[in-house]
Protein backbone atom coordinates (compact mmCIF):
# COMPACT_ATOMS: atom_id res chain seq x y z
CA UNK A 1 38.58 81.94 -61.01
CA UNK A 2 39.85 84.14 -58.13
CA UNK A 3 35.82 84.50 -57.21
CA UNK A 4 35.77 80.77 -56.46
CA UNK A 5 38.86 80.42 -54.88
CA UNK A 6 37.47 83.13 -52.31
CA UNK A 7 34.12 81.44 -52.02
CA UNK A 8 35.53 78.48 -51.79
CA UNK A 9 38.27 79.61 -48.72
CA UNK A 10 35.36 81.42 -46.67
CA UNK A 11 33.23 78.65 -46.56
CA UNK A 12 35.44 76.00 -45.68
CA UNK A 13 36.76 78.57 -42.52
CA UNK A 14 33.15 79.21 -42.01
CA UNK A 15 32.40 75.42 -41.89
CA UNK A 16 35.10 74.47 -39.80
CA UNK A 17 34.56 77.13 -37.10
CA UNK A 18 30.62 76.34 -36.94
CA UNK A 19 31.33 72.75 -36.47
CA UNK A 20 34.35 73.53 -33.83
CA UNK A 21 32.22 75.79 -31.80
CA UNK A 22 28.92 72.88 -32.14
CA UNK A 23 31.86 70.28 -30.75
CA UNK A 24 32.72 72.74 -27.58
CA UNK A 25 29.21 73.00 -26.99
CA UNK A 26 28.22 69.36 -27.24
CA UNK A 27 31.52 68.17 -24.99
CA UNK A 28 30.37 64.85 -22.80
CA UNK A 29 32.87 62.94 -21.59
CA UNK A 30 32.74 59.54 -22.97
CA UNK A 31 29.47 59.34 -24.14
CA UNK A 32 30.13 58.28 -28.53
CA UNK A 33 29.90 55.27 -29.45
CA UNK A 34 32.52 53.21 -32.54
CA UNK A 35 35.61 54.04 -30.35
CA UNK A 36 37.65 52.15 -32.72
CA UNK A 37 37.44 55.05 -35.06
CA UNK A 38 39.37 57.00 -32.63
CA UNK A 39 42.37 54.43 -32.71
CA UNK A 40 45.52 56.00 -35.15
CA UNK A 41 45.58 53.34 -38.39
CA UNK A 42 49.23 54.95 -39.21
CA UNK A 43 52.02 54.44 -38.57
CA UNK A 44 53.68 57.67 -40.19
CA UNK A 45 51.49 59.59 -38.08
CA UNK A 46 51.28 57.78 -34.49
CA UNK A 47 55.09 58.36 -34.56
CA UNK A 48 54.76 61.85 -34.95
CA UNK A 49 52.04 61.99 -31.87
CA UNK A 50 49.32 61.93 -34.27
CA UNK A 51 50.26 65.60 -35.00
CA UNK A 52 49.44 65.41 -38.57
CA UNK A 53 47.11 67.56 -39.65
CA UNK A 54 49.08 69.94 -41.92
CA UNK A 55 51.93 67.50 -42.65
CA UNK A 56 49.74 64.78 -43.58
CA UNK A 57 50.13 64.55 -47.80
CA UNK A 58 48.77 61.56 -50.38
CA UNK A 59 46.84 58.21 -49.12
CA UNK A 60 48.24 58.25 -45.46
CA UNK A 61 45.99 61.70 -45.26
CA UNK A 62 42.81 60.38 -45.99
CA UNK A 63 42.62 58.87 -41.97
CA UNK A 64 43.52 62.67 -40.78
CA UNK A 65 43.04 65.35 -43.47
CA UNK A 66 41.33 64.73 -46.83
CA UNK A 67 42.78 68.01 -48.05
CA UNK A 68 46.19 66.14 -47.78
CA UNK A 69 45.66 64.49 -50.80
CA UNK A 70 46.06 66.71 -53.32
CA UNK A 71 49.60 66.92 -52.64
CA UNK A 72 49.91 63.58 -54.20
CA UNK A 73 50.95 62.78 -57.48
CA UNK A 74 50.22 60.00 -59.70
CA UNK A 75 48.70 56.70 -57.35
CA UNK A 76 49.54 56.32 -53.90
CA UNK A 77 49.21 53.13 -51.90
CA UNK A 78 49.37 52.90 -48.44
CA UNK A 79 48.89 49.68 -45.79
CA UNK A 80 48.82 49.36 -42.15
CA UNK A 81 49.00 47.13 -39.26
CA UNK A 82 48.05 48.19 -35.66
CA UNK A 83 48.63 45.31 -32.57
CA UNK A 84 46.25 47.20 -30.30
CA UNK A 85 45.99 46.06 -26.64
CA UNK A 86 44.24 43.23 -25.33
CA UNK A 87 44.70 40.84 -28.29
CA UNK A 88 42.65 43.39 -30.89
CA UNK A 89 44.29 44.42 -34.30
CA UNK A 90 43.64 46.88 -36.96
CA UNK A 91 43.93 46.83 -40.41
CA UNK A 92 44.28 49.65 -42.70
CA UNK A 93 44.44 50.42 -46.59
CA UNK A 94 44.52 53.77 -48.45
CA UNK A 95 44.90 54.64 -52.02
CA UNK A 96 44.44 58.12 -53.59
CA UNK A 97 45.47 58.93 -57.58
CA UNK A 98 45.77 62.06 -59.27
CA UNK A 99 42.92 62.81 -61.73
CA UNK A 100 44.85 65.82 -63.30
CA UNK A 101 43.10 69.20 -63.96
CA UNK A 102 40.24 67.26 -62.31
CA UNK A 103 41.79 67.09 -59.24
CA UNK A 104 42.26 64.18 -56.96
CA UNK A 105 40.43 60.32 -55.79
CA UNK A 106 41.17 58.23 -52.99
CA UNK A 107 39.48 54.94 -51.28
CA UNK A 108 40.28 53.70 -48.02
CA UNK A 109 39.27 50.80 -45.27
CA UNK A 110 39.44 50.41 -41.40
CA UNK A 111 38.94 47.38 -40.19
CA UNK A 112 38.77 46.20 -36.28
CA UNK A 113 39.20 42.61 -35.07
CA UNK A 114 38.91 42.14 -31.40
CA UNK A 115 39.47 38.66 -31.30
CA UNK A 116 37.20 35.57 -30.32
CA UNK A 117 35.33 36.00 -26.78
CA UNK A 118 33.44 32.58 -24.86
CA UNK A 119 29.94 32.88 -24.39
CA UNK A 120 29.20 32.69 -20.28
CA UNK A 121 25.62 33.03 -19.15
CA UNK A 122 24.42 34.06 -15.31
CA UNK A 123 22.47 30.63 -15.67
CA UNK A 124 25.73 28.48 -16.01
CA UNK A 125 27.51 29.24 -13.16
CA UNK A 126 27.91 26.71 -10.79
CA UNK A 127 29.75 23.52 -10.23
CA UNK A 128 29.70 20.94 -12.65
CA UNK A 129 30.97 17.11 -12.68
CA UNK A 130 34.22 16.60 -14.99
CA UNK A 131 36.21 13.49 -15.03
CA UNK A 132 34.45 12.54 -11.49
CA UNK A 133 35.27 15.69 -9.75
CA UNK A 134 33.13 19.11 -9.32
CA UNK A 135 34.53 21.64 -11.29
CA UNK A 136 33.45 25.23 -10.88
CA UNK A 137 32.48 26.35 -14.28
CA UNK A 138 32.23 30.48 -14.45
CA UNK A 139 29.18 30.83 -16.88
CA UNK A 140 30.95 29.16 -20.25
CA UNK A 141 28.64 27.95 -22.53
CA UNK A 142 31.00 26.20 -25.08
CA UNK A 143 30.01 28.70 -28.08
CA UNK A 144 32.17 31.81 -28.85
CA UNK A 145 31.27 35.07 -31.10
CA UNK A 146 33.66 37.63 -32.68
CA UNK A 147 33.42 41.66 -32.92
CA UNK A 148 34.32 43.01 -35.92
CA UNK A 149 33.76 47.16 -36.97
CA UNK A 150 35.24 48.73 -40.23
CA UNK A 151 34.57 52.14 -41.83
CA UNK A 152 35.24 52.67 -45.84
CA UNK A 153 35.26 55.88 -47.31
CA UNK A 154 35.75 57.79 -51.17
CA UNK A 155 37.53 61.22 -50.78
CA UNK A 156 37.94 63.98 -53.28
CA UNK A 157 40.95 66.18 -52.59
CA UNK A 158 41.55 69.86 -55.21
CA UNK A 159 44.02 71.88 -55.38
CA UNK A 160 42.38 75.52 -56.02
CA UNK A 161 44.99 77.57 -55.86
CA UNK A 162 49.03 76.63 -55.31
CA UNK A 163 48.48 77.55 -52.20
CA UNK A 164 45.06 76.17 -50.83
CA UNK A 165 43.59 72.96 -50.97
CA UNK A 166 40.28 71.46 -49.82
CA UNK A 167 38.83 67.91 -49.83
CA UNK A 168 35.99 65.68 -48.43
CA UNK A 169 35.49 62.13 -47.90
CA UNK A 170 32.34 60.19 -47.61
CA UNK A 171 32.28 57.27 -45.30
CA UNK A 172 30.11 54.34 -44.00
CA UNK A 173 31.10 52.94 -40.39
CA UNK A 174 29.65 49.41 -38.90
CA UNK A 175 29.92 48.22 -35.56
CA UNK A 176 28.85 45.03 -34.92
CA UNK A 177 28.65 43.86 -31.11
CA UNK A 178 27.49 40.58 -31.16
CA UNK A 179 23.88 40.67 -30.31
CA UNK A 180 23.82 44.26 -31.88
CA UNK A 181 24.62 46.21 -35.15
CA UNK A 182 24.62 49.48 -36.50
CA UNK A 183 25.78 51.40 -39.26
CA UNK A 184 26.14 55.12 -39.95
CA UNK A 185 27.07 57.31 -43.15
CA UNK A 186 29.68 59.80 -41.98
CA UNK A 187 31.67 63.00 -43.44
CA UNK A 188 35.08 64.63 -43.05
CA UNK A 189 35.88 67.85 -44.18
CA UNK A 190 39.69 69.11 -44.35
CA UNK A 191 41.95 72.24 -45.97
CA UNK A 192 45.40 73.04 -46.23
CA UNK A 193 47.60 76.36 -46.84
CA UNK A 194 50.48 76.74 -47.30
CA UNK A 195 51.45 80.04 -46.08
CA UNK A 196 54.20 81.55 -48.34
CA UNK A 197 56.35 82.14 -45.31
CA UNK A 198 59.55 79.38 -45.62
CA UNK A 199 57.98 76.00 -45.38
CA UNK A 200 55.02 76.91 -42.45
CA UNK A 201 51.68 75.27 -43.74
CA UNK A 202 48.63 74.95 -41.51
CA UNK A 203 45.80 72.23 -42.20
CA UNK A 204 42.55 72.06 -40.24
CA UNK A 205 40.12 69.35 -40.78
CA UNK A 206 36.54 67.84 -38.98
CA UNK A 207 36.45 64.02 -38.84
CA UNK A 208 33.10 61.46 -38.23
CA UNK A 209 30.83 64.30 -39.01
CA UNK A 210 26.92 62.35 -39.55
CA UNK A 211 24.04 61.24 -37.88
CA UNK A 212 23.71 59.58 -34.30
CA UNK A 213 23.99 55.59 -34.34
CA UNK A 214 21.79 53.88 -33.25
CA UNK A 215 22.32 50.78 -30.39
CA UNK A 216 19.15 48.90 -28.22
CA UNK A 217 16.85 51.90 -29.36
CA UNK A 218 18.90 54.24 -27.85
CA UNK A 219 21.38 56.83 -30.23
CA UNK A 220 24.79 57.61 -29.64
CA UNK A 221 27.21 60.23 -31.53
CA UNK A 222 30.21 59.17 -33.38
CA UNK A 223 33.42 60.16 -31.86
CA UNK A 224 33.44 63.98 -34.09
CA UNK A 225 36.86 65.34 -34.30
CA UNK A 226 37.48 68.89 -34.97
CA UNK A 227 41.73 69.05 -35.74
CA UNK A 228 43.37 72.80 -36.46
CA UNK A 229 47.20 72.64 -36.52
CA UNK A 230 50.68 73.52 -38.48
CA UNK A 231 54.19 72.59 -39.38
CA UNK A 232 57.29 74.24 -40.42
CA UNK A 233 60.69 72.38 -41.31
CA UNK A 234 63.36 73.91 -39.03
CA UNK A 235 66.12 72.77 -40.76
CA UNK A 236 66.09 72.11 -44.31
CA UNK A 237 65.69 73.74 -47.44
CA UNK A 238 64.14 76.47 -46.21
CA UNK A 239 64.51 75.81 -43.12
CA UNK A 240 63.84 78.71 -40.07
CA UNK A 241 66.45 77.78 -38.09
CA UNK A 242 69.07 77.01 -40.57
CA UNK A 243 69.73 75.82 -44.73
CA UNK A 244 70.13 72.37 -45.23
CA UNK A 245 70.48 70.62 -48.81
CA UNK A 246 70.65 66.56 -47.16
CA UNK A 247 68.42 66.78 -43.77
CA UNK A 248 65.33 67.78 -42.89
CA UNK A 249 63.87 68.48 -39.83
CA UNK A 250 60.18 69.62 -39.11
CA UNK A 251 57.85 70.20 -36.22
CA UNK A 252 54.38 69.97 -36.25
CA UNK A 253 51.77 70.68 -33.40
CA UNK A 254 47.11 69.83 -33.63
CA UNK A 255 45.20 71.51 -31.28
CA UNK A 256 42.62 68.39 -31.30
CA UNK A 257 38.93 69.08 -29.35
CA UNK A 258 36.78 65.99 -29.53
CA UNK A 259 33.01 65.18 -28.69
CA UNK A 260 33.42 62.98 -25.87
CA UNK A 261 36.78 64.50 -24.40
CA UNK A 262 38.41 67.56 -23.21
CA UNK A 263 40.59 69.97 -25.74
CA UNK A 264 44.01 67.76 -26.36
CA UNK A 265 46.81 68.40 -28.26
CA UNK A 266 49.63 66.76 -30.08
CA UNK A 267 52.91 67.72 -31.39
CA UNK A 268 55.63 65.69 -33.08
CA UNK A 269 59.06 65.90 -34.12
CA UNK A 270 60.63 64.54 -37.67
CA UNK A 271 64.09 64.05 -39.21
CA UNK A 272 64.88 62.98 -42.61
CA UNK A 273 68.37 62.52 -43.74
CA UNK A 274 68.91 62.05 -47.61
CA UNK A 275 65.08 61.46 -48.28
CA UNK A 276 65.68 57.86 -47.44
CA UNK A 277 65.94 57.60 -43.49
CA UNK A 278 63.57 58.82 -41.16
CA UNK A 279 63.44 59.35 -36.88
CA UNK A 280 60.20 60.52 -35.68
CA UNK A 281 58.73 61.54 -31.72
CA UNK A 282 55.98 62.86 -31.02
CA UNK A 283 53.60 63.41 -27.52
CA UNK A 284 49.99 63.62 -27.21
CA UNK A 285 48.28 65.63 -24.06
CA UNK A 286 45.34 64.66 -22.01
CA UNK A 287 44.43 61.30 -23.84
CA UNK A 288 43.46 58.42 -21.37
CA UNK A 289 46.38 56.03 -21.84
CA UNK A 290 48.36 57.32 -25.23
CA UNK A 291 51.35 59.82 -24.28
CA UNK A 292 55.09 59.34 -25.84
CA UNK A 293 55.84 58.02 -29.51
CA UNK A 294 58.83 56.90 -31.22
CA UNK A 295 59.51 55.78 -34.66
CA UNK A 296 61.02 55.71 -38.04
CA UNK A 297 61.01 55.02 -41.53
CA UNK A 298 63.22 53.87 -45.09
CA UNK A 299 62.27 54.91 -48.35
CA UNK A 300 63.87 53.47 -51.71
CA UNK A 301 63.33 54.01 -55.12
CA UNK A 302 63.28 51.33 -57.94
CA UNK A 303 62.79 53.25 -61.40
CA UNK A 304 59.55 54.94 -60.86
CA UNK A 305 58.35 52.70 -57.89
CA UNK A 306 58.81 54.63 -54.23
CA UNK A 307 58.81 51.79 -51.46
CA UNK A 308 58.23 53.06 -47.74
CA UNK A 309 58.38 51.30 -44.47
CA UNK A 310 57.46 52.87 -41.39
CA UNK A 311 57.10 51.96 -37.60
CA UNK A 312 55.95 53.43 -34.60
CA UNK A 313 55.43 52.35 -30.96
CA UNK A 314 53.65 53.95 -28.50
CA UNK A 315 53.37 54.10 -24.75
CA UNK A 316 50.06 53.44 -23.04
CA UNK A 317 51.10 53.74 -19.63
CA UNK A 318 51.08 51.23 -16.86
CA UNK A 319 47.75 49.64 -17.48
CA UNK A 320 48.49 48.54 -21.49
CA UNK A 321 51.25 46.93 -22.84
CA UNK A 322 52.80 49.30 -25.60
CA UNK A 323 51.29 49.62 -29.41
CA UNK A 324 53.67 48.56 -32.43
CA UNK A 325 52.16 50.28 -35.90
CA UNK A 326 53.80 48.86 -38.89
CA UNK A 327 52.99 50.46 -42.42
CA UNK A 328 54.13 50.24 -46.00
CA UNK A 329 53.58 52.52 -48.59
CA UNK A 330 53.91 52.56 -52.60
CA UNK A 331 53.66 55.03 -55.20
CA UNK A 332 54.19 55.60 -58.90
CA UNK A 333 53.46 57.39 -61.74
């Protein structure tokens, strides 16, 4: 068994360098295409600054870190709500279950709206008579269309040591732009380890990994995501800072190098007092609009039923109006 668990830890740190080195390489600045995969779907992690690579743990780490699941026990249910900018939402489901010596499953669902657009047309501009007066009409045709994208995936998460855990998740992503569609089968890859020293774990984990899609005979790459980071509790049980039996409070930081951006990073900030309340901040560098986070979260028990709520808002800047993430989570036995 300790054979396998070797193999098993060389190639995944062999995998994940390759494909963080092939990302560095490839780096073009806004050049992949299904940018709504790139929008956060949680709101436990957009209020830690999307620093959840390591920290991420049962469904809500299927979006980041498929590895993640195989801290969970018994099912795990997890749904979001994201009021993106300019009238789009997002919609989010996760579910993972424990399989038991077998290891772990999980499903999940993206799905984009961006709203209803008018048709105009270059051939309908002009003035036009309405109610006996010219009206200047700016290309509206009277019909409308929608754009819709989603991306689905199954993930299996293993625990191969107490230590060390590895997963993958197999995804198919759609992006449908009115006049044009495509679809793509995609792949993310993810570990954990937890590192024996206090509470510090590291996670590492490469997102959209597939083929080029395809738009007007031309191919474009997914947004790829290669994510390396840790987190250590600074006050709590085992705390580095100080011992704590009714607060925790934990740092976290992702070193974060995309396809189609420079290297960013992330790092966040959580407290939990009594396992039931929870503050989170967290800051993201060198994204386009995203910076500063804030959030929080209640958690209550009912017999073997955990209940979660979370929230998290998040500053775009001058040119957006502010993201609100709403989330709830469930799991049992």
């Amino acid at each position: 068994m300790s054979g396998m668990i070797k193999i098993a830890l060389r190639c995944s740190a062999a995998l994940l360098l390759c494909l963080a080195a092939t990302t560095s390489r490839a780096q073009k600045v806004g050049t992949s295409s299904m940018q709504f995969l790139k929008v956060t779907p949680n709101a436990h992690a957009a209020g830690l600054g999307t620093a959840y690579v390591a920290l991420g743990s049962g469904a809500d780490a299927l979006y980041w870190n498929p590895a993640g699941l195989a801290r969970a026990s018994g099912h795990a249910l997890s749904i979001d709500q994201v009021d993106w900018f300019l009238d789009a939402t997002h919609y989010a489901m996760a579910y993972g279950v424990s399989l038991g010596r077998f290891g772990h499953a999980g499903f999940h669902v993206h799905f984009a709206d961006m709203g209803e657009f008018q048709e105009t047309r270059v051939d309908r501009l002009g003035f036009v008579e309405q109610g006996g007066t010219q009206v200047y009409n700016p290309g509206l045709t009277g019909q409308s269309f929608s754009l819709r994208s989603w991306v689905s995936g199954l993930t299996y998460a293993r625990n191969f040591t107490d230590r060390f855990a590895a997963g993958f998740t197999v995804k198919i992503a759609r992006e449908d732009l009115w006049l044009a569609s495509s679809q793509t089968l995609l792949f993310d890859f993810g570990m954990n380890y937890e590192t024996g020293f206090r509470s510090l774990r590291v996670g590492a984990s490469v997102i959209n990994f597939g083929s080029p899609v395809s738009f007007a005979e031309e191919d474009y790459p997914a947004p790829l995501m290669f994510r390396i980071g840790g987190a250590v509790d600074m006050i709590g049980a085992n705390g580095l800072l100080a011992h704590s039996g009714i607060g925790r409070l934990t740092t976290t930081f992702d070193l974060i190098q995309p396809n189609d951006y420079d290297q960013q990073w992330a790092t966040g900030l959580e407290y939990v007092f009594l396992r039931r309340f929870m503050l989170r901040g967290g800051y993201q560098h060198n994204f386009d609009t995203a910076s500063l986070n804030f959030g929080g979260g209640l958690k209550q028990s009912i017999r073997s039923l955990d209940l979660g709520l979370d929230y998290a808002y998040s500053d775009m800047g001058d040119a957006f109006a502010g993201v609100h993430r709403i989330g709830l989570s469930f799991s049992f036995e």
